[in-house]
N, C-alpha and C. Protein backbone atom coordinates (compact mmCIF):
# COMPACT_ATOMS: atom_id res chain seq x y z
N UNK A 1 -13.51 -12.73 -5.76
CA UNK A 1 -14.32 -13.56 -4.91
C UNK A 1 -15.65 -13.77 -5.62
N UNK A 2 -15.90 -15.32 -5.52
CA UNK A 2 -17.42 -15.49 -6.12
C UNK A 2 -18.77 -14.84 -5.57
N UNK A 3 -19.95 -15.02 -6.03
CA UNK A 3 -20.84 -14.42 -5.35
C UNK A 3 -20.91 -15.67 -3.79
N UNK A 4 -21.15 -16.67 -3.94
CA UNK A 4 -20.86 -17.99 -2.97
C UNK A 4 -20.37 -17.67 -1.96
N UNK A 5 -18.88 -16.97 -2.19
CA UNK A 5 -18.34 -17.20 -0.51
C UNK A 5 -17.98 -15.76 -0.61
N UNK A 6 -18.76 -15.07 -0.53
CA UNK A 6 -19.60 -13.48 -0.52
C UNK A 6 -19.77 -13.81 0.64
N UNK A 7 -19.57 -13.13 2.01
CA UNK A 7 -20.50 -12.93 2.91
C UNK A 7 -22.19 -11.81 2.90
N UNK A 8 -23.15 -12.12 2.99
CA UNK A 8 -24.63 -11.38 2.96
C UNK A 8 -24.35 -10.32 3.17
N UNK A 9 -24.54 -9.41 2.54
CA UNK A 9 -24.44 -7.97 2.17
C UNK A 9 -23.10 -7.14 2.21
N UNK A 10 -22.43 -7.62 1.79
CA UNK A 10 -21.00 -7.31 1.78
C UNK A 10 -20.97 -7.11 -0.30
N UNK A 11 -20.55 -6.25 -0.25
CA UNK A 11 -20.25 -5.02 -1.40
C UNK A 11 -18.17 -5.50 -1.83
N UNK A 12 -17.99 -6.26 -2.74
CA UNK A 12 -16.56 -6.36 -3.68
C UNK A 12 -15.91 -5.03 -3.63
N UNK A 13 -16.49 -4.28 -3.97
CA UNK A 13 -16.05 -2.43 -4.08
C UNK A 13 -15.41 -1.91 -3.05
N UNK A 14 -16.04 -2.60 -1.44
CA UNK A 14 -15.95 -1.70 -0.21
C UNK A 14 -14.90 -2.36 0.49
N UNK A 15 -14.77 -3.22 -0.19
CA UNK A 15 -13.58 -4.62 0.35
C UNK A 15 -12.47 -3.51 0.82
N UNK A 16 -11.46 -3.96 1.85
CA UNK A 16 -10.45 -3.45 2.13
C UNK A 16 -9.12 -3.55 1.04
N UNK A 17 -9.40 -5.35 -0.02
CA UNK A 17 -8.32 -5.30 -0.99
C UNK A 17 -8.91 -3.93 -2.11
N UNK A 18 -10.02 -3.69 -2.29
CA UNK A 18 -10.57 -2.83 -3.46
C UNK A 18 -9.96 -1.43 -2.81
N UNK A 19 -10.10 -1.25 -2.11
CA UNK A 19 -9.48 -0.04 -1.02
C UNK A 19 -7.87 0.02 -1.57
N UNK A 20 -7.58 -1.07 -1.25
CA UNK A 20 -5.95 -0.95 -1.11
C UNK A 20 -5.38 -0.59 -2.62
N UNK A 21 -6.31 -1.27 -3.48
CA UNK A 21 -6.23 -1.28 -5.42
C UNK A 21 -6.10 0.63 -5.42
N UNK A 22 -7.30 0.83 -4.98
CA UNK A 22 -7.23 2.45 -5.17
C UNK A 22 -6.54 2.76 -4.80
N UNK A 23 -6.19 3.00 -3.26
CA UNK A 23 -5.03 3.70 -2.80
C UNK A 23 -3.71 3.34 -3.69
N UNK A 24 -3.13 2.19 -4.31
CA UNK A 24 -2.01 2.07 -4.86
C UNK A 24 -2.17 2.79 -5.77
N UNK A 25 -2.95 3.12 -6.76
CA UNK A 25 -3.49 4.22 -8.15
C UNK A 25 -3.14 5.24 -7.67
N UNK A 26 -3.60 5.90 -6.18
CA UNK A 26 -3.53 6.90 -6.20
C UNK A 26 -1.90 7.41 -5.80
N UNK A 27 -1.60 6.90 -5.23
CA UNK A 27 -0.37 6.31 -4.44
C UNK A 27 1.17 6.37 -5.53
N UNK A 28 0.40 5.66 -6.44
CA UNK A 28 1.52 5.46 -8.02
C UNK A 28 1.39 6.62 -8.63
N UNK A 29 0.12 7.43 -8.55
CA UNK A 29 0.12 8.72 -9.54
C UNK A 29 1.09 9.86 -8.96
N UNK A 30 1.34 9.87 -7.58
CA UNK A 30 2.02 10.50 -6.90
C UNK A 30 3.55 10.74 -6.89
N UNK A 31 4.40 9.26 -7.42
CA UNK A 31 5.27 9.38 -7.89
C UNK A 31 6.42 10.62 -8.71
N UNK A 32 4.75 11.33 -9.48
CA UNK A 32 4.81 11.74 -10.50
C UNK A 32 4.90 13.75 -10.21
N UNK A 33 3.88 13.77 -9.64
CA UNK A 33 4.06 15.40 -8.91
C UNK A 33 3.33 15.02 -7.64
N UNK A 34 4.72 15.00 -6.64
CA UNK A 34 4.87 14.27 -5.24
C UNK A 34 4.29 15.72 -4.53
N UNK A 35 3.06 16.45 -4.71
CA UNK A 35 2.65 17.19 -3.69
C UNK A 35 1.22 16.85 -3.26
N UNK A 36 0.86 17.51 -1.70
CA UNK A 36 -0.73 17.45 -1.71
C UNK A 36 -1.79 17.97 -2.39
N UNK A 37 -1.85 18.96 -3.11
CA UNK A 37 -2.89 19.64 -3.79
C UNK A 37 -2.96 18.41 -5.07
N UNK A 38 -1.80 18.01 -5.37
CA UNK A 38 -1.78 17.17 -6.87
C UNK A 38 -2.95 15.48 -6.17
N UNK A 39 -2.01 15.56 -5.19
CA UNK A 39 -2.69 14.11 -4.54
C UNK A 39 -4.54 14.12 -4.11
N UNK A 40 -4.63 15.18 -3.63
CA UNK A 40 -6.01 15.59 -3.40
C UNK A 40 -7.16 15.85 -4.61
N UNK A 41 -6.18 16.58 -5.66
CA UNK A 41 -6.81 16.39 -7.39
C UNK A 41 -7.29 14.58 -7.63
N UNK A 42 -6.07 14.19 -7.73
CA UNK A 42 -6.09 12.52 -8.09
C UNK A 42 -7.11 12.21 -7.31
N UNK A 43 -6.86 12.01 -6.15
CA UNK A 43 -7.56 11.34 -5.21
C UNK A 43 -9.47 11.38 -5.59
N UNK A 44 -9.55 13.12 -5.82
CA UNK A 44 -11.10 13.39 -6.18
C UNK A 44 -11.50 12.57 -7.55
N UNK A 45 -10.68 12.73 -8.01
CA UNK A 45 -10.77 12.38 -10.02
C UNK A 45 -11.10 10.97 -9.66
N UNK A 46 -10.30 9.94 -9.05
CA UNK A 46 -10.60 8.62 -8.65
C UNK A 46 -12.05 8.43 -8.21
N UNK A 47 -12.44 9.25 -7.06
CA UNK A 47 -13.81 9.11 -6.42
C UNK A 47 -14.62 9.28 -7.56
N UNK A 48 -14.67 10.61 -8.29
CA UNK A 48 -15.58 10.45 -9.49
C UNK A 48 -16.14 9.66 -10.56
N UNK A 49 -14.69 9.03 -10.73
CA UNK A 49 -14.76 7.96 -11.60
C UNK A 49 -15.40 6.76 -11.28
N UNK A 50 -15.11 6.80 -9.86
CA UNK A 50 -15.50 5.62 -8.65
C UNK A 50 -16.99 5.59 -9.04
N UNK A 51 -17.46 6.77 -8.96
CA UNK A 51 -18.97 7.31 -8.76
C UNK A 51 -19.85 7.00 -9.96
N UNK A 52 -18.96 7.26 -11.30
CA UNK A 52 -19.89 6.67 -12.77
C UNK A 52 -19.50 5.55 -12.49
N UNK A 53 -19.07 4.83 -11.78
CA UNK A 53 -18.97 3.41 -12.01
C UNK A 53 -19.99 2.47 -11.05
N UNK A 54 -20.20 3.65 -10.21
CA UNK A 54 -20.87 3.56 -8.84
C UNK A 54 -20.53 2.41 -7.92
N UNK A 55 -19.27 3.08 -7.60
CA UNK A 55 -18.02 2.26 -6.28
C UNK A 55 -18.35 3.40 -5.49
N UNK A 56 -17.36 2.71 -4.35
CA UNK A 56 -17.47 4.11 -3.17
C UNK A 56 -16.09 3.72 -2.66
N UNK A 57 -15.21 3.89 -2.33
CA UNK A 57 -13.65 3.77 -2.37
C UNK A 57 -12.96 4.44 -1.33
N UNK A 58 -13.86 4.95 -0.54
CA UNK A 58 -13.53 6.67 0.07
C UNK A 58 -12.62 6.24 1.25
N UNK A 59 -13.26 6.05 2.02
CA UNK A 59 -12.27 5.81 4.14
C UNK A 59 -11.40 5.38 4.04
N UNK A 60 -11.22 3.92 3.70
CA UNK A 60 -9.64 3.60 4.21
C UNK A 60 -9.25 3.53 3.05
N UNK A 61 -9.44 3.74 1.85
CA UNK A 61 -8.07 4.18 0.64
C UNK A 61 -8.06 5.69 1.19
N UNK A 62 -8.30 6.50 1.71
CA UNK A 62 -7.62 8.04 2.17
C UNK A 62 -7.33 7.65 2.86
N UNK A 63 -7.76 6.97 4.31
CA UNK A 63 -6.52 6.67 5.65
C UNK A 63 -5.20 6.60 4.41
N UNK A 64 -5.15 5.28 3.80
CA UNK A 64 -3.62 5.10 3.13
C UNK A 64 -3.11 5.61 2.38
N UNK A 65 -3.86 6.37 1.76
CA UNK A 65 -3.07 7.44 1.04
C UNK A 65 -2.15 8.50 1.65
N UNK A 66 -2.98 9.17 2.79
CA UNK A 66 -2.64 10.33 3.76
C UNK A 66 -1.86 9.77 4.28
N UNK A 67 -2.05 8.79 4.82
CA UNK A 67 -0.54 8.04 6.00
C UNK A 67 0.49 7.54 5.08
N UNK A 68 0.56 6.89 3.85
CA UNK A 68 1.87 6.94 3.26
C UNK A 68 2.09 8.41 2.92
N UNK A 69 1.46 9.00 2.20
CA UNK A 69 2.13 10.63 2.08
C UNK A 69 2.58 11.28 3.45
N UNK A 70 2.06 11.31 4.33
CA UNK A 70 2.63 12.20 5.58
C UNK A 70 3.96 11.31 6.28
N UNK A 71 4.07 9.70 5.63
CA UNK A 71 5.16 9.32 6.29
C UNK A 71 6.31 8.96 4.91
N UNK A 72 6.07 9.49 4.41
CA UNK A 72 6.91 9.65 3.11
C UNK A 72 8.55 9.03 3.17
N UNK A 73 8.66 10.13 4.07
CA UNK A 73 10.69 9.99 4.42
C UNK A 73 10.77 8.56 5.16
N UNK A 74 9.83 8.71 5.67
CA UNK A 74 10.59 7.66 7.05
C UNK A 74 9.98 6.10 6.19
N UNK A 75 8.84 5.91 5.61
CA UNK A 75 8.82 4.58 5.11
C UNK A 75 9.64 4.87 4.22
N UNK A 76 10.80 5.23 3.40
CA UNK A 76 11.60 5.27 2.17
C UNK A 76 12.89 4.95 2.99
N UNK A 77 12.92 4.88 4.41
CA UNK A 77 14.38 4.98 5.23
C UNK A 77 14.26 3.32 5.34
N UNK A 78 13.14 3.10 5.63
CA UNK A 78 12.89 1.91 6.07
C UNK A 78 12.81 0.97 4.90
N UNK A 79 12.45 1.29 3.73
CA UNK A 79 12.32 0.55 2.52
C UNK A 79 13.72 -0.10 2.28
N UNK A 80 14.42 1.35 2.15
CA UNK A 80 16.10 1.26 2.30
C UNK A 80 17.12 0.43 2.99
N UNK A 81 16.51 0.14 4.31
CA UNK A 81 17.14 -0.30 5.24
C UNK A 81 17.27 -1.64 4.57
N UNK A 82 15.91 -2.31 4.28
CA UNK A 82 16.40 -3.82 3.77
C UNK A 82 15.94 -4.26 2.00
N UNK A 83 16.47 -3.09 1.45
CA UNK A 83 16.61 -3.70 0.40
C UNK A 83 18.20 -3.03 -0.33
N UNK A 84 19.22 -4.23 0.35
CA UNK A 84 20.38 -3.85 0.12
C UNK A 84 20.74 -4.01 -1.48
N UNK A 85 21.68 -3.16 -1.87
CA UNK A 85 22.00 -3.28 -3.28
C UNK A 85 20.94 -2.46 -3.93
N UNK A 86 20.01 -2.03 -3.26
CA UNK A 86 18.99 -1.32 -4.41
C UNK A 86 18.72 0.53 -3.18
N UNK A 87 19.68 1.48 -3.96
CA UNK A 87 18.81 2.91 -3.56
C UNK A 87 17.10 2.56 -3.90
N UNK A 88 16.35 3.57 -3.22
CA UNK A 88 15.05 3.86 -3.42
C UNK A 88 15.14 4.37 -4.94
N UNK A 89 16.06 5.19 -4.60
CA UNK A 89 15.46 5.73 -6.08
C UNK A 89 15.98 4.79 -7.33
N UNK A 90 16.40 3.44 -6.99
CA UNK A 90 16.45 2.72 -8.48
C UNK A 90 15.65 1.95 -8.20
N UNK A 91 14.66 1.71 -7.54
CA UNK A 91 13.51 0.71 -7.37
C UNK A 91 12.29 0.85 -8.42
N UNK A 92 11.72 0.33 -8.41
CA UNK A 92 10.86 0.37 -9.85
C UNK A 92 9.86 0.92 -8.94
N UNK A 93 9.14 1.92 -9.83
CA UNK A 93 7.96 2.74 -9.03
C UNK A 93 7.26 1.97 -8.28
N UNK A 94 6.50 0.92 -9.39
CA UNK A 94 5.21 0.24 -8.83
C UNK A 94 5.49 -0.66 -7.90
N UNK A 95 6.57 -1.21 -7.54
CA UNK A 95 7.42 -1.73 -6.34
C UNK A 95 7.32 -1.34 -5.09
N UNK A 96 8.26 0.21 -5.52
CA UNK A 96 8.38 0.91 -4.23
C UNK A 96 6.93 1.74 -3.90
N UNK A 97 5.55 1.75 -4.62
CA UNK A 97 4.46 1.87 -4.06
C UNK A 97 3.94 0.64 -3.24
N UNK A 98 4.14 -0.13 -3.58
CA UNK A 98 3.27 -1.11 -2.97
C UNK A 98 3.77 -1.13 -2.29
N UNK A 99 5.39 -1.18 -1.66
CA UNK A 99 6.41 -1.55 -0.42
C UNK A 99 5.77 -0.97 0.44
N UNK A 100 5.58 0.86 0.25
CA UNK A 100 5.60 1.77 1.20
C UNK A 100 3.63 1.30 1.35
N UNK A 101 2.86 1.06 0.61
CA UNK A 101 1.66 1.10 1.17
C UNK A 101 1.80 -0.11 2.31
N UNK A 102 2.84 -1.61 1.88
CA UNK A 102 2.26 -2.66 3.14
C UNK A 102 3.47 -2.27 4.51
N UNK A 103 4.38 -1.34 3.65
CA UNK A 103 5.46 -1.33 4.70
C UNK A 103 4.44 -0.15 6.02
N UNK A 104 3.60 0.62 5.73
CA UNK A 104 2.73 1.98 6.53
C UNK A 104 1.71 0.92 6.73
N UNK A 105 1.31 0.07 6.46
CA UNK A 105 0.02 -0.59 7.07
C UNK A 105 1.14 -1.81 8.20
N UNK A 106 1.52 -2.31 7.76
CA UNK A 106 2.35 -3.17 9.24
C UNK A 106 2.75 -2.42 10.14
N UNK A 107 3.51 -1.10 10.08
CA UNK A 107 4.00 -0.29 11.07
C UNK A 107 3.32 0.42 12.06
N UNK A 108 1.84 1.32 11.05
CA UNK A 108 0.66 1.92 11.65
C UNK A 108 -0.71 1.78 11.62
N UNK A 109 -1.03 0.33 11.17
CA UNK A 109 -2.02 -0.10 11.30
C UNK A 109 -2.24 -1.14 12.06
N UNK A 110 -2.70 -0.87 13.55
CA UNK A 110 -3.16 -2.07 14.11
C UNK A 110 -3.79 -3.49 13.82
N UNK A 111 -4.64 -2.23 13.13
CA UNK A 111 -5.94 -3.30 12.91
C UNK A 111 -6.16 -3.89 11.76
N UNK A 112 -4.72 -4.10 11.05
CA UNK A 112 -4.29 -5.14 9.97
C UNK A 112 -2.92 -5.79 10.57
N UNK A 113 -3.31 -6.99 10.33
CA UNK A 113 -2.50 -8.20 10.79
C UNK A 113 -0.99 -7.95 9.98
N UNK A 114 0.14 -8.33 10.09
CA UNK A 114 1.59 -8.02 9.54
C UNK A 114 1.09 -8.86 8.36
N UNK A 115 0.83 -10.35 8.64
CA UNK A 115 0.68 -11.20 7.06
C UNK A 115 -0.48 -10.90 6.63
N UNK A 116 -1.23 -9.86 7.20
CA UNK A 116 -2.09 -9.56 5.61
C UNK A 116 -1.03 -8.62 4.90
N UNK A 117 -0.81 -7.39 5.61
CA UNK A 117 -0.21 -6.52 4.51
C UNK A 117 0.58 -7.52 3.83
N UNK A 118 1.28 -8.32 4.20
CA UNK A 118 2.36 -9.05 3.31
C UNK A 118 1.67 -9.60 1.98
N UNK A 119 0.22 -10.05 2.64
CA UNK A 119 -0.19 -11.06 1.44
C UNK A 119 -0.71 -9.85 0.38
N UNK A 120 -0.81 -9.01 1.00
CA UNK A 120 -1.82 -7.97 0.19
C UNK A 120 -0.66 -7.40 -0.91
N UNK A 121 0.11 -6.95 -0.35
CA UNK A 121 1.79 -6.49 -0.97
C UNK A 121 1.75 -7.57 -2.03
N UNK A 122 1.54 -8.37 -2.06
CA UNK A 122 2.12 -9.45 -3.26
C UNK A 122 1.28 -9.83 -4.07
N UNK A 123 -0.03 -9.28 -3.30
CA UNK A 123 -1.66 -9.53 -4.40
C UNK A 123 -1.23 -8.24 -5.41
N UNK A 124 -1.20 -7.05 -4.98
CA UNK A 124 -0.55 -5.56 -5.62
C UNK A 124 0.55 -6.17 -6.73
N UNK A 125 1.51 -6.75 -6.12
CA UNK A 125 2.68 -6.76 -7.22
C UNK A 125 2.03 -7.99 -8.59
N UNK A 126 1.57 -9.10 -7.54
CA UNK A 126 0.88 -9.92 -9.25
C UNK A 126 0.33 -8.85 -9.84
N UNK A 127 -0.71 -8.41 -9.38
CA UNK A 127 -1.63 -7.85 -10.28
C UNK A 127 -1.01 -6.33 -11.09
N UNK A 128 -0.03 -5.65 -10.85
CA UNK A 128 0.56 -4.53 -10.87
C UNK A 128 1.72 -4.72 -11.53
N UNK A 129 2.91 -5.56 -11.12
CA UNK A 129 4.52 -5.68 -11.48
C UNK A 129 4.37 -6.92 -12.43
N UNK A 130 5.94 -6.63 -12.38
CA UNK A 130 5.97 -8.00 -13.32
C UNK A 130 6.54 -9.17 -12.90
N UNK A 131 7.32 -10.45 -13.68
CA UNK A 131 7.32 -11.22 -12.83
C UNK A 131 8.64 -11.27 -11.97
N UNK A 132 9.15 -10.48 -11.37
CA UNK A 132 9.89 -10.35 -10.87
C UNK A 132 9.64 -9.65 -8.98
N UNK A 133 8.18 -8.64 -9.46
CA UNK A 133 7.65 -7.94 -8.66
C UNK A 133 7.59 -8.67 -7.25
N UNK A 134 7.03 -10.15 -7.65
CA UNK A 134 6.38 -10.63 -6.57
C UNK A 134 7.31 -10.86 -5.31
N UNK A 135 8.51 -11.82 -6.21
CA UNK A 135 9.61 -12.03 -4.98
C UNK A 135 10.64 -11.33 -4.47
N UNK A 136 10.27 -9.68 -5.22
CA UNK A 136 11.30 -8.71 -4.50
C UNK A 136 10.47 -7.85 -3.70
N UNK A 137 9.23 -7.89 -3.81
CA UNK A 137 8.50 -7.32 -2.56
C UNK A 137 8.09 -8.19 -1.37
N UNK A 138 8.02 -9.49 -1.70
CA UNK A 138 8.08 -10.73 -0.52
C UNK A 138 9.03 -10.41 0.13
N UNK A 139 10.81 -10.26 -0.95
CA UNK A 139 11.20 -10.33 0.16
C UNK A 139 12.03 -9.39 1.15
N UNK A 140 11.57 -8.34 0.60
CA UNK A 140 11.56 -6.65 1.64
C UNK A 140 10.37 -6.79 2.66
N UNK A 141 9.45 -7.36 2.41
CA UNK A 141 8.08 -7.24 3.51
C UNK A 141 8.80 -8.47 4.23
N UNK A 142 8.99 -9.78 4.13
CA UNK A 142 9.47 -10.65 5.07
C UNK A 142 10.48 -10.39 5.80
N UNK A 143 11.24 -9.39 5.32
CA UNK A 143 12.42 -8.93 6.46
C UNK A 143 12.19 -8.12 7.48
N UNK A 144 10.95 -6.71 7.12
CA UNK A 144 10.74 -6.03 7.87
C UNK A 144 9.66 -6.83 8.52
N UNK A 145 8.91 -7.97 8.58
CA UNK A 145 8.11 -8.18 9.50
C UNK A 145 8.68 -8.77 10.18
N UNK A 146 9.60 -9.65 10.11
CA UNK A 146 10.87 -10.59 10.86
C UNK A 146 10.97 -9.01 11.91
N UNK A 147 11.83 -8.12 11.28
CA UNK A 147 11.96 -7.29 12.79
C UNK A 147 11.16 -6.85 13.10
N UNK A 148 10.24 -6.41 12.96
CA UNK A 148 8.47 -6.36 13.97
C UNK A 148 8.59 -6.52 14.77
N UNK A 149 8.49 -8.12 14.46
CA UNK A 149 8.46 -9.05 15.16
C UNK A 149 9.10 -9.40 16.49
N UNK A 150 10.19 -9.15 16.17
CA UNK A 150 12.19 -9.15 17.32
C UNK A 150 11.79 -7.96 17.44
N UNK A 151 11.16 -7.02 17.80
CA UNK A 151 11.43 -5.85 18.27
C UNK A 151 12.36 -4.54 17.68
N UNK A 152 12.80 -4.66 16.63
CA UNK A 152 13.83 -4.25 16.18
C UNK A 152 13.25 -3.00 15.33
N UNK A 153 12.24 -3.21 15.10
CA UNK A 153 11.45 -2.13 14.34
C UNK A 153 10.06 -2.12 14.83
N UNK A 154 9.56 -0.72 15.20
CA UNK A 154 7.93 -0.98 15.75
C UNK A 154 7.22 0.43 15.07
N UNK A 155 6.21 0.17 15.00
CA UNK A 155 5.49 1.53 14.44
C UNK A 155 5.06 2.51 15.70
N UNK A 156 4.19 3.04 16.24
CA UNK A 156 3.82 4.00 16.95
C UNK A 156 3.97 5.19 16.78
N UNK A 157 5.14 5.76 17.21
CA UNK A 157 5.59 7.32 17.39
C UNK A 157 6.98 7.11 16.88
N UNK A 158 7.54 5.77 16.55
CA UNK A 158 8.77 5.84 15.83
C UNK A 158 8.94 4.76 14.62
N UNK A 159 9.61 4.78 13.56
CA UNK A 159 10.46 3.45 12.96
C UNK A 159 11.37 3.38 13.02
């Protein structure tokens, strides 16, 4: 975003997409040694780095970090559900991060709209995957928001 259509005192860094950038970093490093102490390491190492750079990254990239890690199983059931022909585990990492970050923000985040996560999911895969990324995470997020939508899938206390 230019400085122009900047809204007055609004900070690029604190943005919710700059948020979401981190959380996927942190999110993707996890892949790797899938525990909390490892995630809580990363997570600090990020802020620090954040800090010589002098970002601030902190609230809602941990909301999404913590809420995809604590819903781990159940967004991977759901990933599953509609992306036929593909186990989780043959999905390409940086894929199935971004899935599970917009698939946990449509399900348990109110207070993000279904087509942002979607749009956001596909801002992640340009900028992240390759060119393939974009229209296989379109079109796992367009299915699960389709049932949202129909009732067929809802976040709260269940997926």
């Amino acid at each position: 975003m230019d400085k122009q259509n900047r809204k007055p005192g609004s900070r690029p860094e604190h943005s919710r997409r700059a948020q979401r950038v981190y959380a996927f970093q942190v999110l993707y490093s996890m892949n790797f040694v899938p525990d909390e102490k490892q995630l809580r390491t990363t997570f600090k190492h990020f802020q620090e780095e954040s800090s010589k750079n002098k970002t601030s990254k902190a609230s809602y990239a941990w909301e999404l970090i913590l809420g995809v890690f604590d819903n781990l199983d159940e967004l991977n059931r759901v990933i599953s559900r509609y992306s036929r022909n593909w186990r989780v585990e043959r999905i390409a990492l940086v894929e199935l991060t971004i899935m599970r970050l917009a698939v946990f923000e449509m399900l348990r985040r109110s207070d993000v709209p279904i087509k942002v996560a979607i749009n956001e999911g596909i801002e992640l895969a340009k900028a992240f995957g390759d060119e393939n990324s974009r229209n296989f995470v379109n079109g796992i997020l367009d299915a699960v928001a389709k049932d949202i939508k129909n009732g067929k899938l809802g976040g709260g206390s269940g997926f």
